[in-house]
Each structure stands twice: as C-alpha cells, then as structure tokens.
N, C-alpha and C. Protein backbone atom coordinates (compact mmCIF):
# COMPACT_ATOMS: atom_id res chain seq x y z
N UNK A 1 0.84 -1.17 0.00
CA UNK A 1 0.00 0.00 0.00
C UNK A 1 0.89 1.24 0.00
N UNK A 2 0.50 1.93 -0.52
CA UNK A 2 1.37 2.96 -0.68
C UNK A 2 1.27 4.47 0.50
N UNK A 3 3.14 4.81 0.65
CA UNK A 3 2.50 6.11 1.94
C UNK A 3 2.61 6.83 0.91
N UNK A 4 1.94 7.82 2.02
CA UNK A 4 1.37 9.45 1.47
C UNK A 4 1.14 10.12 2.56
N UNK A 5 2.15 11.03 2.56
CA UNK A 5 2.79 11.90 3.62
C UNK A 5 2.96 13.57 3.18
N UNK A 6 2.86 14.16 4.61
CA UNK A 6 2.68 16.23 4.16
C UNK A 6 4.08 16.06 3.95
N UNK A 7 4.03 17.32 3.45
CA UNK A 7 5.22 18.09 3.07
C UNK A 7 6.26 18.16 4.07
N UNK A 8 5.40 18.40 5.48
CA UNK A 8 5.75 19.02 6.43
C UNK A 8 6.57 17.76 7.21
N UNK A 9 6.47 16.35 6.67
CA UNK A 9 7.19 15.49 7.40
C UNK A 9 8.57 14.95 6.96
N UNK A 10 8.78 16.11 5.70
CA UNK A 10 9.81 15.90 5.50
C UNK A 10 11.09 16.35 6.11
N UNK A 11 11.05 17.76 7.51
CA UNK A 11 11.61 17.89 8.43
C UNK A 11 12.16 16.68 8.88
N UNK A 12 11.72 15.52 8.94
CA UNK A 12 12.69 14.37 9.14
C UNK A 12 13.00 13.30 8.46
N UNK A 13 14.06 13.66 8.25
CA UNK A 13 14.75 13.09 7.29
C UNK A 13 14.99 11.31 7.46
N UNK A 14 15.49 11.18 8.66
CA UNK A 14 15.57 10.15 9.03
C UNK A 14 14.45 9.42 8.93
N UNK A 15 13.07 9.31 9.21
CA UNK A 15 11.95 8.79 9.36
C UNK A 15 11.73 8.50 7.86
N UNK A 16 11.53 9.63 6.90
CA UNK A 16 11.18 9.16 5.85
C UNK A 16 12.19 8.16 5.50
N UNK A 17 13.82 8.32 5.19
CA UNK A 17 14.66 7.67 4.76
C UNK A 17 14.35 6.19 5.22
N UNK A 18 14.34 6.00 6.23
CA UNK A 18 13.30 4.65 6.86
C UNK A 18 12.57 4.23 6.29
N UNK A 19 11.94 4.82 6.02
CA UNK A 19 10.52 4.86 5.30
C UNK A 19 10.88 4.23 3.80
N UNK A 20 11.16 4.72 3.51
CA UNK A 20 11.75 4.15 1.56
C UNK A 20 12.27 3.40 1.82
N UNK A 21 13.74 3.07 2.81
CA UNK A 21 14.13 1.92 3.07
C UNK A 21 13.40 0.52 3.55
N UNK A 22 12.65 0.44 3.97
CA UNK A 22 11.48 -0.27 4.45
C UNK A 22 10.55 -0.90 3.61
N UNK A 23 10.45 -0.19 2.64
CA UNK A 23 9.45 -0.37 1.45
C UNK A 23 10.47 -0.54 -0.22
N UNK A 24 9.59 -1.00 -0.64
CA UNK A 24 9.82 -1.31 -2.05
C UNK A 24 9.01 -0.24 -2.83
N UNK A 25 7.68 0.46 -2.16
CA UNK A 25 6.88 1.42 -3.05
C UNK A 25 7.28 2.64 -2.10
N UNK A 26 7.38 3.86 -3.29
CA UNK A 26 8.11 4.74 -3.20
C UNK A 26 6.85 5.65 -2.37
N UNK A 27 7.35 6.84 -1.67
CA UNK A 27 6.63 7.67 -0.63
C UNK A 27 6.16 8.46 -1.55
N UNK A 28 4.84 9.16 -1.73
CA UNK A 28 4.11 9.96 -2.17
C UNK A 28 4.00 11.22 -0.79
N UNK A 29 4.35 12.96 -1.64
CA UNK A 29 4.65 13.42 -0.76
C UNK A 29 3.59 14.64 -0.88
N UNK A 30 2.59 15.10 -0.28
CA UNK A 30 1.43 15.98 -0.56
C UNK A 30 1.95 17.37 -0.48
N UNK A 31 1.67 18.27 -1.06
CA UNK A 31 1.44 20.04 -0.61
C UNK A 31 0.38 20.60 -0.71
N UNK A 32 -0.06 21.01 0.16
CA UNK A 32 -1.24 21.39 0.31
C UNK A 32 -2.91 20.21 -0.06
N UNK A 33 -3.09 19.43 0.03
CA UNK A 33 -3.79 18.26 -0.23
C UNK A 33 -3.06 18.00 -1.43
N UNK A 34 -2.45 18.07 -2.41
CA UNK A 34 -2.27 17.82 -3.96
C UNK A 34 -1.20 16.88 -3.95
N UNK A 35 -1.10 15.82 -4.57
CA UNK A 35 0.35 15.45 -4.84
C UNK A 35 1.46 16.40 -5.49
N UNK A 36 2.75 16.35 -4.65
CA UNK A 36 3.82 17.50 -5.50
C UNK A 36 5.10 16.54 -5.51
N UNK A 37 5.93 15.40 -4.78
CA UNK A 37 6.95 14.66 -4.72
C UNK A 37 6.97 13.21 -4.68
N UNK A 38 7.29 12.37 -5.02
CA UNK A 38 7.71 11.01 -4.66
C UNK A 38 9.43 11.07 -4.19
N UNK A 39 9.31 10.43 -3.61
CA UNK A 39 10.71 9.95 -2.52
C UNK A 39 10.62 8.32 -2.79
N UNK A 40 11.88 7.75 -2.83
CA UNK A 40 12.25 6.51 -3.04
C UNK A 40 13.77 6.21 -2.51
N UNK A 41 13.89 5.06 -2.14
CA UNK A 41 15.05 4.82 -2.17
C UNK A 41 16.36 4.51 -3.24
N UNK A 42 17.27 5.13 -3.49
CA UNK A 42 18.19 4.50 -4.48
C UNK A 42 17.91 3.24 -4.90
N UNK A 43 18.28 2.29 -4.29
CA UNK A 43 18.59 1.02 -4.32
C UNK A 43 17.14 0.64 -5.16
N UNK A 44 15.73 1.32 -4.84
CA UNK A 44 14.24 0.68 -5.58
C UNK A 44 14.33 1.63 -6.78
N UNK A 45 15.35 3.23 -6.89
CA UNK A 45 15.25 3.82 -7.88
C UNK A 45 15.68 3.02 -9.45
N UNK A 46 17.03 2.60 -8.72
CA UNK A 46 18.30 1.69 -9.52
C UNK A 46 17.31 0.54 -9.90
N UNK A 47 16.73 -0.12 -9.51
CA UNK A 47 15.65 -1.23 -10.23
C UNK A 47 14.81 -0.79 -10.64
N UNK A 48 14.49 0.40 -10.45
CA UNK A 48 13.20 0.51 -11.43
C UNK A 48 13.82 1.27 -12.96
N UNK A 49 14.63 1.68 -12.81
CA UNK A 49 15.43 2.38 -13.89
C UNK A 49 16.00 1.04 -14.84
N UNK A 50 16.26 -0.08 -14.24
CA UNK A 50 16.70 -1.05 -14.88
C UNK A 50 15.62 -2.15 -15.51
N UNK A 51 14.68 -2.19 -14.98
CA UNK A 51 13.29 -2.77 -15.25
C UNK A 51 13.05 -1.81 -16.98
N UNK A 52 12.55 -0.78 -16.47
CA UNK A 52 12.55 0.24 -18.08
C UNK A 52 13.31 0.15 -18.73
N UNK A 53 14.68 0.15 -18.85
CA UNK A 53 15.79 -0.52 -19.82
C UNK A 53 15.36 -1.78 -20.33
N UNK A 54 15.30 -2.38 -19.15
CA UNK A 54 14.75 -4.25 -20.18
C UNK A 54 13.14 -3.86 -21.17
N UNK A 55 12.22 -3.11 -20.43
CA UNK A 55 11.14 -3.39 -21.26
C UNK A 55 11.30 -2.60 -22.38
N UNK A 56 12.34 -1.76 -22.29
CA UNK A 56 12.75 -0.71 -24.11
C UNK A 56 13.19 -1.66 -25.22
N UNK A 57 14.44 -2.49 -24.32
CA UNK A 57 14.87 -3.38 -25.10
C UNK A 57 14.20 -4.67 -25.99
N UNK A 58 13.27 -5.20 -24.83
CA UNK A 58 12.21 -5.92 -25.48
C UNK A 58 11.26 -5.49 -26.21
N UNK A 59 11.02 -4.53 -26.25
CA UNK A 59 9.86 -4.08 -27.10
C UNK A 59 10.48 -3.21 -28.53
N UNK A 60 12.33 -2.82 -28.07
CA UNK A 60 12.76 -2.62 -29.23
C UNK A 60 13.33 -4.31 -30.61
N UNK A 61 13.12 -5.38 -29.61
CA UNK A 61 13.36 -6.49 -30.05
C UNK A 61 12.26 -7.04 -31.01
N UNK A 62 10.98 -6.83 -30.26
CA UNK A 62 9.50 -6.96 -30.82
C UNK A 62 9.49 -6.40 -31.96
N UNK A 63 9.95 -5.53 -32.58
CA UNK A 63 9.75 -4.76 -32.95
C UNK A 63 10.70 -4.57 -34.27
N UNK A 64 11.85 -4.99 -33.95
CA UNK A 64 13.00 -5.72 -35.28
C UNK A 64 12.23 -6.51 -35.54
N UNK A 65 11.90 -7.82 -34.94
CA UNK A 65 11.72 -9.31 -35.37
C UNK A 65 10.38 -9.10 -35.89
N UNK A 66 8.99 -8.04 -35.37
CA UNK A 66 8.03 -8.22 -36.73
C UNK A 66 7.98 -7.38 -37.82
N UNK A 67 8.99 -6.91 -37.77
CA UNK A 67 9.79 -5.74 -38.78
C UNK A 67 10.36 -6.70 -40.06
N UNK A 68 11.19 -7.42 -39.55
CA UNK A 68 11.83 -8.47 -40.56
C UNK A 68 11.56 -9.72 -40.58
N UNK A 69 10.93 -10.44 -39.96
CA UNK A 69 10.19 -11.53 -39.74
C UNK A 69 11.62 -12.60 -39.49
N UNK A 70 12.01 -11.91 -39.42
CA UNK A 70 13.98 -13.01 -39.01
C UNK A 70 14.19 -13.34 -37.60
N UNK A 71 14.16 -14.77 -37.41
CA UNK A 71 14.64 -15.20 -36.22
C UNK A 71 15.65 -16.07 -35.99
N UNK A 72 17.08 -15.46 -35.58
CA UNK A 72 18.04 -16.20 -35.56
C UNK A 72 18.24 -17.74 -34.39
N UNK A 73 18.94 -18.28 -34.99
CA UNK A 73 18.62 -19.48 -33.66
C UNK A 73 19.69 -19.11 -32.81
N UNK A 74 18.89 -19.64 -31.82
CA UNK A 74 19.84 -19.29 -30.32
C UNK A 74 21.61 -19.76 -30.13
N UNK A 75 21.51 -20.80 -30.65
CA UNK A 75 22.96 -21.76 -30.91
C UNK A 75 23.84 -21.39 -31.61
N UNK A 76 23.08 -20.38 -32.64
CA UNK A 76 24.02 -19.78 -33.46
C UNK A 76 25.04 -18.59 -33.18
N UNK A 77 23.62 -18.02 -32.24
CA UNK A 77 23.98 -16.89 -31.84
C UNK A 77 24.94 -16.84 -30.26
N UNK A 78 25.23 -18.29 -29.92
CA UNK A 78 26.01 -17.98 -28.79
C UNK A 78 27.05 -18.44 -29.36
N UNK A 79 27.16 -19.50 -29.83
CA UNK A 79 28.68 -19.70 -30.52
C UNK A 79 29.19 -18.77 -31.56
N UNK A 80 29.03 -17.29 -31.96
CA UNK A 80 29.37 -16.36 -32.23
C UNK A 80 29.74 -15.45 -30.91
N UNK A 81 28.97 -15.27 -30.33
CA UNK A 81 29.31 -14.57 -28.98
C UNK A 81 30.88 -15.42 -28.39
N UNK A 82 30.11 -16.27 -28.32
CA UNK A 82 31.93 -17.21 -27.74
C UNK A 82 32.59 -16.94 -28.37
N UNK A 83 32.75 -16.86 -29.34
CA UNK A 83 33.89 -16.85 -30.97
C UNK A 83 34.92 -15.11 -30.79
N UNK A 84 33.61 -14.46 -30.52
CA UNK A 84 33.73 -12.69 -30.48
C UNK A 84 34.95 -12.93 -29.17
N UNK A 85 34.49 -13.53 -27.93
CA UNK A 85 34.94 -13.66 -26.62
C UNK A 85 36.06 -14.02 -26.21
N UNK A 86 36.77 -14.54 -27.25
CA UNK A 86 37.52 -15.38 -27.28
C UNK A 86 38.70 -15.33 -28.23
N UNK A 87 38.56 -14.15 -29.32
CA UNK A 87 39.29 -13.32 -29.59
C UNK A 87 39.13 -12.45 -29.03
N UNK A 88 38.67 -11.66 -27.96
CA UNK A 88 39.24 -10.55 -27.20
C UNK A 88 40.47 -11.12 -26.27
N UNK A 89 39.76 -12.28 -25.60
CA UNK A 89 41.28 -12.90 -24.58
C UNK A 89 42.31 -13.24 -24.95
C-alpha cells in the first residue's frame, strides 16, 4: 500500500529515509492536499530504472523481429558470442 505523507514530514529526514528503506513502493509526498513529490530509495530507484531498460529493449526487439520476420537461432547466436569472446582474450 502505498504512503502518502505532508510536506511538512519531511523535516525528518531520518523517518522518511526509513521509510523508503522499508518499502519497495516509493513515498508519495502531498502540498497542500495535492500530490507534488515522490521519494524513493536509491537502491528501488536503480531497479526501477533497470526494469525500463529491459522493457525498451524488449519491445525494441518486438519490434526488429516483426519488422523483418527473421529469427536467428539461439545456438548460433552464442557460438558467435563465444567466438567474439575469445578473440578478445
């Protein structure tokens, strides 16, 4: 469930920081009744920033493959990767 906290509790710092730390869903922070901030912790920022990277990527993948209707096989494509890998070392 998500908090939702005044403005005014952000005077402590510590409590909220707790607070994000504690949770996985980020603090919703009011001014004046209205929503104006979310607060999160790094550590849930850094995954959620990395979550959106994967779903760009997949949906930029979706998106080649019904573009060109080409699907390489998997086997192929790692024993090239090895190959690449292996002249770098």
């Amino acid at each position: 469930m998500p908090q939702i906290r005044p403005i005014s509790e952000l005077r402590n710092t510590n409590e909220i920081s707790a607070l994000c730390h504690s949770s996985t869903e980020p603090v919703f922070i009011t001014k004046n009744g209205y929503g104006d901030l979310v607060v999160m912790s790094m550590e849930n920022y850094e995954r959620q920033q990395t979550m959106l990277e994967l779903y760009k990527k997949l949906g930029e993948a979706e998106t080649n493959l019904s573009n060109s209707g080409k699907l390489l096989d998997g086997s192929d494509v790692f024993r090239g990767v090895e190959r690449k890998i292996c002249q770098i070392t």
